[in-house]
Protein backbone atom coordinates (compact mmCIF):
# COMPACT_ATOMS: atom_id res chain seq x y z
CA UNK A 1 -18.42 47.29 -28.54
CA UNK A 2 -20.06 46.85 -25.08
CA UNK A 3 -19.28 43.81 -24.95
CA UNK A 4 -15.79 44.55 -25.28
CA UNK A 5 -15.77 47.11 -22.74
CA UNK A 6 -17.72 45.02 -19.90
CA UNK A 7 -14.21 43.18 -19.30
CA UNK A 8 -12.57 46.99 -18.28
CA UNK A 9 -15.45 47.59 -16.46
CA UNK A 10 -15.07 44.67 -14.21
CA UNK A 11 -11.84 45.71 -14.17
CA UNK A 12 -11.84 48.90 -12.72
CA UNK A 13 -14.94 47.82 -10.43
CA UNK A 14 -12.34 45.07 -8.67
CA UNK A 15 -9.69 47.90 -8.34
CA UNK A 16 -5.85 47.38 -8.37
CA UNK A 17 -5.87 45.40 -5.02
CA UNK A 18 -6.66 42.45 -6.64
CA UNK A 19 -3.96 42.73 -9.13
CA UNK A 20 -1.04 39.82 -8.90
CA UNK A 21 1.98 40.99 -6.52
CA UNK A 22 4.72 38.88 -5.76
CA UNK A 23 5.00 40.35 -2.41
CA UNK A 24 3.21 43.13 0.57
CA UNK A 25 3.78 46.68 -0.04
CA UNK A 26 5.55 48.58 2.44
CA UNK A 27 2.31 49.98 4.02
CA UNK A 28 0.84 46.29 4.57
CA UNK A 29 4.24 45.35 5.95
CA UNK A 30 3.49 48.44 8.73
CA UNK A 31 0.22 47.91 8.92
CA UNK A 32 0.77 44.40 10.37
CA UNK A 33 3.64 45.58 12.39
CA UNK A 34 0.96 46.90 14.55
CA UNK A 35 -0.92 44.12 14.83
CA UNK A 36 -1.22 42.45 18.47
CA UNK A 37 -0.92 39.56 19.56
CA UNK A 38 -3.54 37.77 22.08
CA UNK A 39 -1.28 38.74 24.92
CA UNK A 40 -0.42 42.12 23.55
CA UNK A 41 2.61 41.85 22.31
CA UNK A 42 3.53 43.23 18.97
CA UNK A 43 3.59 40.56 15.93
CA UNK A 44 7.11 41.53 14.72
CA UNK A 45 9.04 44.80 15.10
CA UNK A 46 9.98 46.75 12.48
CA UNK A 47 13.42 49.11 12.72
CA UNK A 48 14.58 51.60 10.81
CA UNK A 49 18.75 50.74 10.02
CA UNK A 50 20.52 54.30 11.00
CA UNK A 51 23.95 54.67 12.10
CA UNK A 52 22.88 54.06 16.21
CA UNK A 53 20.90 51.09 15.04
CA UNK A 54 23.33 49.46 13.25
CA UNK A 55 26.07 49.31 15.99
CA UNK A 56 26.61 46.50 17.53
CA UNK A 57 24.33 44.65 15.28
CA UNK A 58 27.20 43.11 13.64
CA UNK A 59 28.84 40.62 16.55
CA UNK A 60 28.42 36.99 15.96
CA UNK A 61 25.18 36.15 17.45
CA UNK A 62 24.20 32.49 18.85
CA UNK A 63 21.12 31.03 19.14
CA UNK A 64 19.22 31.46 22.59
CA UNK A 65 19.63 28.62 25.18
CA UNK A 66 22.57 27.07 22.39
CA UNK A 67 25.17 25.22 24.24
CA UNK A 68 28.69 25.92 22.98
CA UNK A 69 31.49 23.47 22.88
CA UNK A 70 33.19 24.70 26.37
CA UNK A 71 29.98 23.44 28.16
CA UNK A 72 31.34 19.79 27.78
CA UNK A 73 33.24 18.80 30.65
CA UNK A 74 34.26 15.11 31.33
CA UNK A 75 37.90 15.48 31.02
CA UNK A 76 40.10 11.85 31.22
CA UNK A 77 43.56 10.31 31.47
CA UNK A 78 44.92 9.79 27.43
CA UNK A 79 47.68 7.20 29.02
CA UNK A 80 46.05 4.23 30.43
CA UNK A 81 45.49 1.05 28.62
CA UNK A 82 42.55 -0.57 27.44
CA UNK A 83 41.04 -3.64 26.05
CA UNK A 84 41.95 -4.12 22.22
CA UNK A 85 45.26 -1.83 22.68
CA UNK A 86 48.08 -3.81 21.14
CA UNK A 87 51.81 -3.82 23.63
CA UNK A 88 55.25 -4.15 22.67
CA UNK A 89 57.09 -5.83 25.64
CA UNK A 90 60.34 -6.33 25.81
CA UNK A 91 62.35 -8.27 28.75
CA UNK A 92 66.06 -7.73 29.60
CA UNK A 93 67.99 -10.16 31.68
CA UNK A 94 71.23 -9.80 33.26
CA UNK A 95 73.05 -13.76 34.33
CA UNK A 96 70.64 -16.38 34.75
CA UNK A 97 68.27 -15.73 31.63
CA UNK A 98 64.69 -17.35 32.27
CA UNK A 99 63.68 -16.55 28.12
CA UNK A 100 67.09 -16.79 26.54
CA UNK A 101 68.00 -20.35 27.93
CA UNK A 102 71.30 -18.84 29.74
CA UNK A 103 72.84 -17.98 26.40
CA UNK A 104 73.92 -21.37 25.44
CA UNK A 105 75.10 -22.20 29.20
CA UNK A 106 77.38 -19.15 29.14
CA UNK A 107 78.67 -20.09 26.03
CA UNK A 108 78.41 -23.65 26.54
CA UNK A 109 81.41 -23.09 29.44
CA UNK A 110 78.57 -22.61 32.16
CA UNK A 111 80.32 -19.76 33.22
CA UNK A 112 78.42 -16.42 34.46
CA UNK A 113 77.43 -14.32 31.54
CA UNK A 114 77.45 -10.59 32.99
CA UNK A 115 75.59 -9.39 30.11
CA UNK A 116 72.17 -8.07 29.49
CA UNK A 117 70.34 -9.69 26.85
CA UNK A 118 66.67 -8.68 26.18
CA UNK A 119 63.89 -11.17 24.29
CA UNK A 120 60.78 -9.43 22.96
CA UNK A 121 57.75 -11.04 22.83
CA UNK A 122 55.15 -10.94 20.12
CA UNK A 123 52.96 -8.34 19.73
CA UNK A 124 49.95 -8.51 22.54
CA UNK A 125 46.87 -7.59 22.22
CA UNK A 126 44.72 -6.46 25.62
CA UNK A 127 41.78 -9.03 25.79
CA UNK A 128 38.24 -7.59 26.81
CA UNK A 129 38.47 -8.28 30.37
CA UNK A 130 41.53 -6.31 30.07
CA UNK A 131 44.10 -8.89 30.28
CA UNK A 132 47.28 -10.20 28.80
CA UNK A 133 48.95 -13.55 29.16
CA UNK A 134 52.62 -13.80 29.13
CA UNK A 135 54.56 -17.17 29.61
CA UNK A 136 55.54 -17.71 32.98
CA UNK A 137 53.41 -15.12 34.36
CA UNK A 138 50.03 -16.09 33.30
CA UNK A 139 46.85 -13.50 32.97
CA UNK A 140 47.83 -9.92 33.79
CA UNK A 141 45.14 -7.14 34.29
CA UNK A 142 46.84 -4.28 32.66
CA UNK A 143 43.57 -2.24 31.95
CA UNK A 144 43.45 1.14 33.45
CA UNK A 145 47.18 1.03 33.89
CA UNK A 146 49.91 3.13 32.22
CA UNK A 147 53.14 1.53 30.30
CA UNK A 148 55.08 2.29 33.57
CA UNK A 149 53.14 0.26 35.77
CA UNK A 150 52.72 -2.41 33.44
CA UNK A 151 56.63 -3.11 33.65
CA UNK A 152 56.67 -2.82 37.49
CA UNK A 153 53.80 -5.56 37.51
CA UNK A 154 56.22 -8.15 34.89
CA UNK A 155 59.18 -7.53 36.56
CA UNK A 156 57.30 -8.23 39.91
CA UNK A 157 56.15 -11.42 38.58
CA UNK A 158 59.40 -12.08 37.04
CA UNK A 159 61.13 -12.37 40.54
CA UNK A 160 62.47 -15.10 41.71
CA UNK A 161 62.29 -16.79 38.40
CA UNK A 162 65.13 -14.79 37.05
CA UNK A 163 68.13 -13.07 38.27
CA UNK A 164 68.05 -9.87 37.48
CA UNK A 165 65.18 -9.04 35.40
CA UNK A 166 63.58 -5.48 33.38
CA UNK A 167 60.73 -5.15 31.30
CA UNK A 168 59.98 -2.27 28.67
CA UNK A 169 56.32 -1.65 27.78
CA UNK A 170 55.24 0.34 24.67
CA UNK A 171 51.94 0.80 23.29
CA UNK A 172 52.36 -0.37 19.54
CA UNK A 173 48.41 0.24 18.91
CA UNK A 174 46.34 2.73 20.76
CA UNK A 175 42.66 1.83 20.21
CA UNK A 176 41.28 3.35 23.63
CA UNK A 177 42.77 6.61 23.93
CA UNK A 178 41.22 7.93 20.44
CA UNK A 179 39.14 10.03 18.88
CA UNK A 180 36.97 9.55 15.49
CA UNK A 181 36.72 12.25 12.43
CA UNK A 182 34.50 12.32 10.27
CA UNK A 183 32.28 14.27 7.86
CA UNK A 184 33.89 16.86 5.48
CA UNK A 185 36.91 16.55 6.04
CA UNK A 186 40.00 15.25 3.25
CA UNK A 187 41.23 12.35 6.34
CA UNK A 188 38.68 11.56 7.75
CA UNK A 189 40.07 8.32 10.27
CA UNK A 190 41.00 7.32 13.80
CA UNK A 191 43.42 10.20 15.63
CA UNK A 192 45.50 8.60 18.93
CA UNK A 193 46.28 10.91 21.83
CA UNK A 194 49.43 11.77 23.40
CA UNK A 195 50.35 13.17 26.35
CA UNK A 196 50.28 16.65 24.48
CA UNK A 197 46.84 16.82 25.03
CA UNK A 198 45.46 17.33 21.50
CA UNK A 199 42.58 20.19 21.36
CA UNK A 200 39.82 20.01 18.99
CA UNK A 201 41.38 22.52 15.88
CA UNK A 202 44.79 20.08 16.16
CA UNK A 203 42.73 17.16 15.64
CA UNK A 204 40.63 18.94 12.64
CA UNK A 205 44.04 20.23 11.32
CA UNK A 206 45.77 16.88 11.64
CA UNK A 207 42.60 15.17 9.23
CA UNK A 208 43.56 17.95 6.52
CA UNK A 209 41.49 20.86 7.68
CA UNK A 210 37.84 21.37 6.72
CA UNK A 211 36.93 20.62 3.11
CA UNK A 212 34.24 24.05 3.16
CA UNK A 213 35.16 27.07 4.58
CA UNK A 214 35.07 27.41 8.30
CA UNK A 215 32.07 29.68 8.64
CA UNK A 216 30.14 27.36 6.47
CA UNK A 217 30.92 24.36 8.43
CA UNK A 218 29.40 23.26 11.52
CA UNK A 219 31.43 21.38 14.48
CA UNK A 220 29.53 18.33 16.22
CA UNK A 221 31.51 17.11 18.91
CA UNK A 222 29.71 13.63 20.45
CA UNK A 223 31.27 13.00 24.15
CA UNK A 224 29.62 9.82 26.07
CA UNK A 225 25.88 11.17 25.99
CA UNK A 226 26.40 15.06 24.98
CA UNK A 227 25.97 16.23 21.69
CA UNK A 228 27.09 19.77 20.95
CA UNK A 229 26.69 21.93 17.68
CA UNK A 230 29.13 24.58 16.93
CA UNK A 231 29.62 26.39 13.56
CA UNK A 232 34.08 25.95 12.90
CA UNK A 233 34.50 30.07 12.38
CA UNK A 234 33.51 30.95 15.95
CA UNK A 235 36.32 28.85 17.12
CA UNK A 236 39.44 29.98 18.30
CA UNK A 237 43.15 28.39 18.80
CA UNK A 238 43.45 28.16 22.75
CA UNK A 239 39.72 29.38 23.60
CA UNK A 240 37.27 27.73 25.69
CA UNK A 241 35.68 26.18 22.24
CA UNK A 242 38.76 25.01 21.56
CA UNK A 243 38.34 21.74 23.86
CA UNK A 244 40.79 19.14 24.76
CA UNK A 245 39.89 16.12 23.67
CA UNK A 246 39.07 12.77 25.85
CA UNK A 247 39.00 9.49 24.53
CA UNK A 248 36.22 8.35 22.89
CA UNK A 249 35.16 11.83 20.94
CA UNK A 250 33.48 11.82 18.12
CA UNK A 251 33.99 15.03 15.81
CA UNK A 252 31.84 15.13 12.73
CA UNK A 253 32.12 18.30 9.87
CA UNK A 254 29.35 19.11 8.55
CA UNK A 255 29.24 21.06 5.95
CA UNK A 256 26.09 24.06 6.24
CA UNK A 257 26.93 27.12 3.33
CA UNK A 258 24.95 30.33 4.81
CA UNK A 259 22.67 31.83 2.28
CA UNK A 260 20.38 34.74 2.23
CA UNK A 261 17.24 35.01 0.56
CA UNK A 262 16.10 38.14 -1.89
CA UNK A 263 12.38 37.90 -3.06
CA UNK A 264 10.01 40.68 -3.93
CA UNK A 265 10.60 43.47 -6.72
CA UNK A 266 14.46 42.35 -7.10
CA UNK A 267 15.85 42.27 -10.04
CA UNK A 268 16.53 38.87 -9.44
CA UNK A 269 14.90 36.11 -7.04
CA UNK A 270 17.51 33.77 -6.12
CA UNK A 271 19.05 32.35 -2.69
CA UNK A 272 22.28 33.87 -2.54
CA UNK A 273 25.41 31.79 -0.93
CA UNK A 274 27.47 34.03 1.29
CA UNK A 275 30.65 32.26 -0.84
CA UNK A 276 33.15 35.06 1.66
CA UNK A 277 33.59 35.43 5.89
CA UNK A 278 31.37 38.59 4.99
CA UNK A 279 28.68 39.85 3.33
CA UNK A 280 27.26 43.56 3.96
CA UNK A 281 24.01 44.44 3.24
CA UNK A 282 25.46 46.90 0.02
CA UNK A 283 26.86 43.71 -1.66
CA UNK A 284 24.10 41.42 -0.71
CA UNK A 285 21.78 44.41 -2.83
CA UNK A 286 24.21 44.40 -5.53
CA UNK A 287 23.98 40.46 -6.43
CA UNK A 288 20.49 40.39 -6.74
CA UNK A 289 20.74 43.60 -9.21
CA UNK A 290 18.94 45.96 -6.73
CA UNK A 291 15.41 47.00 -6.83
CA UNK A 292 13.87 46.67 -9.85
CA UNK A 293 13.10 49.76 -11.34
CA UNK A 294 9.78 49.48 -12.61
CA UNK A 295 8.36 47.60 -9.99
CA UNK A 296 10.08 48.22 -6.40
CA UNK A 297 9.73 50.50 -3.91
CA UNK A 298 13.48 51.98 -3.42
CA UNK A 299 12.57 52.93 0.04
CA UNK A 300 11.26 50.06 1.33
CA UNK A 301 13.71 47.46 1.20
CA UNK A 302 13.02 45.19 4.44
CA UNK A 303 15.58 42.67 5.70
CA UNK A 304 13.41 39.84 7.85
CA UNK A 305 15.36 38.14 10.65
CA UNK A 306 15.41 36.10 14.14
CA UNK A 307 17.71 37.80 16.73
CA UNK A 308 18.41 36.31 19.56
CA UNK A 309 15.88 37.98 22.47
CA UNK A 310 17.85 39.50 25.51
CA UNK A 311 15.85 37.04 27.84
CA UNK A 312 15.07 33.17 27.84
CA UNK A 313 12.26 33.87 25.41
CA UNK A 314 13.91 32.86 22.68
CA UNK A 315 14.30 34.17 19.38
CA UNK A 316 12.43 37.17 18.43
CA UNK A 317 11.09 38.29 14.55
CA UNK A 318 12.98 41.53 13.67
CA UNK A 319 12.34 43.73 10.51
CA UNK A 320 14.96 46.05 9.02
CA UNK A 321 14.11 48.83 6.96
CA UNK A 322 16.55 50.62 4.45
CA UNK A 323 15.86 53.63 2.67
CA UNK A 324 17.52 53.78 -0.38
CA UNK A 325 16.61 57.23 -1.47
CA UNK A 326 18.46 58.44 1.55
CA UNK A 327 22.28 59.47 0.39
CA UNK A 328 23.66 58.10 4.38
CA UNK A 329 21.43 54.46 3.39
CA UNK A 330 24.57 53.54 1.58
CA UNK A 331 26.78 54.29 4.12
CA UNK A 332 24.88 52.11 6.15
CA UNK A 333 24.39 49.76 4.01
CA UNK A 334 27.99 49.15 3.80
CA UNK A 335 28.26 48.48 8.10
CA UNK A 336 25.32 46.47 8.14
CA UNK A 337 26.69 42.91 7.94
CA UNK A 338 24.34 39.76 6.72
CA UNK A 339 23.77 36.72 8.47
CA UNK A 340 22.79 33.28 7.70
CA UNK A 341 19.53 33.10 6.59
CA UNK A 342 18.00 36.29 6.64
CA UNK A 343 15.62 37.41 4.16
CA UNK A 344 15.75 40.26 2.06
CA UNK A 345 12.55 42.02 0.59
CA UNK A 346 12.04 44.82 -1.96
CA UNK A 347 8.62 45.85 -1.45
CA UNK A 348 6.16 46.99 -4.78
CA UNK A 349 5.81 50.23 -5.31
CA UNK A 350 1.71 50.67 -4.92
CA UNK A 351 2.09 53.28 -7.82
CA UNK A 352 2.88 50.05 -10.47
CA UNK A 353 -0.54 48.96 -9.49
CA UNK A 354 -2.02 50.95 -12.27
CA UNK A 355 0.27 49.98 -14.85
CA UNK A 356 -0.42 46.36 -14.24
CA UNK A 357 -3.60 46.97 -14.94
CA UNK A 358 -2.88 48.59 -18.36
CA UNK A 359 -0.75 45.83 -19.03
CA UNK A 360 -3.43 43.59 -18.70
CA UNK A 361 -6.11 45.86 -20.59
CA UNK A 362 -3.29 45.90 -23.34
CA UNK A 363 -3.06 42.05 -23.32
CA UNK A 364 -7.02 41.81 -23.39
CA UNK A 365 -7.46 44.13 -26.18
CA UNK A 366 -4.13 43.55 -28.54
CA UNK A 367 -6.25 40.55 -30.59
CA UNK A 368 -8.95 42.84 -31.36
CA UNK A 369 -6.66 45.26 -32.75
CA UNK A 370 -5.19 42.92 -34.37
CA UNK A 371 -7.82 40.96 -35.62
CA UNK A 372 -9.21 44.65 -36.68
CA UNK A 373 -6.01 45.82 -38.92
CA UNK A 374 -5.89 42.04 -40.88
CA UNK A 375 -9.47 42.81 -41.91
C-alpha cells in the first residue's frame, strides 16, 4: 500500500503549481503587469473596461507612422498621347483633294467640286519615340500632345499641298492614360481615363466591386515609386482616400478577413472571423461559448491588444479586463467594439487547481480499483 501512496505523496509535495494550465491566472497576468522594464517603463498595462474607459475606444484606429492613401501626390494630365496609343485620323478636303484624287477630276468634267469629302486613314499606332508617319507628311511627334493639337500639326503640314484641308483626331486605343486592377476583384483588367477624372472607388466599382467585404479587404495603390496600404472600409466616396487617379496606377485588392483570437478556459479555442462590419466584445464572448464553467475565472476575462501610442513610439501592449460577475460588464460589453486581431483570454480559476489534481489521483488509482473488484 505504500507504494501506492508514494505517487500522492509526490503529489502533494510538488503542489498544484505544477499542474498543466492552458493559460496564466489572473494574478500572474497582474503580477507581470508590474514588472519593469530596464528603462522603467511598465511591461504592458492592464485596464479595467468601465463605461469612461470604453469611450472613444471604438473609432477606427491606424497604425502609428501608417501612410494613408491621400499622402500620394503626383497628380498628371489623363489627355495627352503616348507611345503604343492607337489614333483614328480622319482628313476632310474641300476642292482640290490631295487623298481623294480630285473626285474623279470633278466628275471626270474637271470642273470645281465644292464639296467636302473626308478619307480616313488606317488605324495608327504611336511608335516608341512617340511618332506617327502619315503619307505626305512624314514622321510626326505627337507624344505629349492632346487630339486637338495633333489636328492643328496635320493640317499645318497639309498646307499648301491641299486646298482647303481638316483633320479629326480620335484616340481609338488608350494604352498611356490607364490604370491596372488587380487582385480580388470579379474584372480585374486595364481601366482608360477620361477627362472625368476617375477616383479610386469608380475604378474599383467599374472592375465589379470587391469580391470580400470592404473591411476585410486591403487597398494597395502602386504610383511611380510609392506604395501605399489602405484597408477598402475606411474609404470614403469624395474623401481625401478617395484619390484621383494618374496614369500608370496600379490598384491591387487584397483580400485580409479580420479575426480575433479566444484561448484560455473558453469553451471553445478557435480564431474567430469577424464575418460582419462589427463585432462587440458581448458577441465575440458568445461564439466561443463563454467561460467555461468549470475551469475559468468569470472575472478575469482579458482582451490583449496593440493601440496605437499617442506619440511616435509606436504601438503600445494594452490589456483589457472584463468582469463578468459585474451586472454593468454586460452593458459594456455590448459598447466595447473588437478589432482585428486582438486576443481574447479567459483566465483559470486558481480554485480548479485542486480538482486537477483529484482528477489525476483518480486517473492514477482507477486500475487498482479496478484491478481490485475483478479479483
Amino acid at each position: 500500500m505504500s507504494a501506492v501512496l508514494a505517487p500522492v505523496a509526490l503529489l502533494g509535495a510538488a503542489g498544484c503549481t505544477s499542474l498543466p494550465s492552458n493559460g496564466p491566472t489572473a494574478g500572474a497576468i497582474l503580477h507581470r503587469a508590474e514588472a519593469r522594464q530596464p528603462d522603467g517603463t511598465a511591461t504592458f498595462q492592464v485596464t479595467d473596461l468601465t463605461l469612461a474607459s470604453v469611450e472613444g475606444m471604438n473609432a477606427p484606429m491606424a497604425a502609428a507612422g501608417a501612410r494613408t492613401l491621400a499622402t500620394l501626390g503626383g497628380e498628371r494630365r489623363v489627355d495627352q498621347i503616348g507611345p503604343g496609343d492607337v489614333l483614328s485620323i480622319t482628313i476632310y478636303e474641300v476642292g482640290v483633294s490631295l487623298f481623294a484624287g480630285n473626285r474623279a477630276a470633278a466628275a471626270a468634267g474637271g470642273g470645281f467640286d465644292p464639296s467636302a469629302h473626308g478619307e480616313t486613314f488606317p488605324d495608327t499606332m504611336v511608335d516608341a519615340q512617340g511618332r506617327i508617319d502619315l503619307p505626305y507628311l512624314g514622321p510626326i511627334t505627337v507624344a505629349g500632345l492632346t487630339t486637338g493639337e495633333v489636328q492643328q500639326r496635320v493640317v499645318a503640314g497639309l498646307r499648301g499641298k491641299s486646298q482647303d484641308p481638316r483633320a479629326l483626331v480620335t484616340i481609338r486605343q488608350n494604352v498611356t492614360n490607364t490604370v491596372y486592377l488587380t487582385g480580388a476583384i470579379p474584372r480585374p483588367g486595364r481601366l482608360a481615363l477620361t477627362l472625368g477624372r476617375e477616383r479610386l472607388l469608380d475604378a474599383i466599382a467599374n472592375a465589379g466591386g470587391s469580391a470580400a467585404a470592404a473591411d476585410d479587404t486591403l487597398v494597395r495603390v502602386v504610383r511611380g515609386t510609392q506604395v501605399v496600404e489602405q484597408p477598402l472600409g475606411t474609404i470614403r466616396t469624395g474623401s481625401a482616400d478617395d484619390i484621383t487617379l494618374v496614369p500608370g496606377d496600379r490598384i491591387e485588392l487584397i483580400r485580409r478577413p479580420r479575426t480575433y483570437t479566444a484561448l484560455g478556459a473558453a469553451n471553445r479555442i478557435a480564431q474567430v472571423p469577424f464575418d460582419a462590419d462589427r463585432v462587440s466584445l458581448a458577441e465575440a464572448l458568445a461564439r466561443v461559448g463563454g467561460p467555461n464553467d468549470n475551469l475559468a475565472n468569470p472575472s478575469a476575462i482579458f482582451l490583449f491588444r496593440y493601440d496605437a501610442a499617442a506619440d511616435a513610439a509606436g504601438e503600445r501592449p494594452v490589456i483589457y479586463r472584463l468582469n463578468l460577475l459585474r451586472p454593468d460588464a454586460y452593458f459594456l460589453a455590448q459598447r466595447f467594439m473588437m478589432r482585428d486581431k486582438d486576443v481574447l483570454y479567459f483566465a483559470n480559476a486558481s480554485t480548479n487547481q485542486p480538482s486537477k489534481l483529484f482528477s489525476i489521483i483518480n486517473q492514477l488509482f482507477t486500475p487498482f480499483i479496478t484491478a481490485r473488484q475483478i479479483r
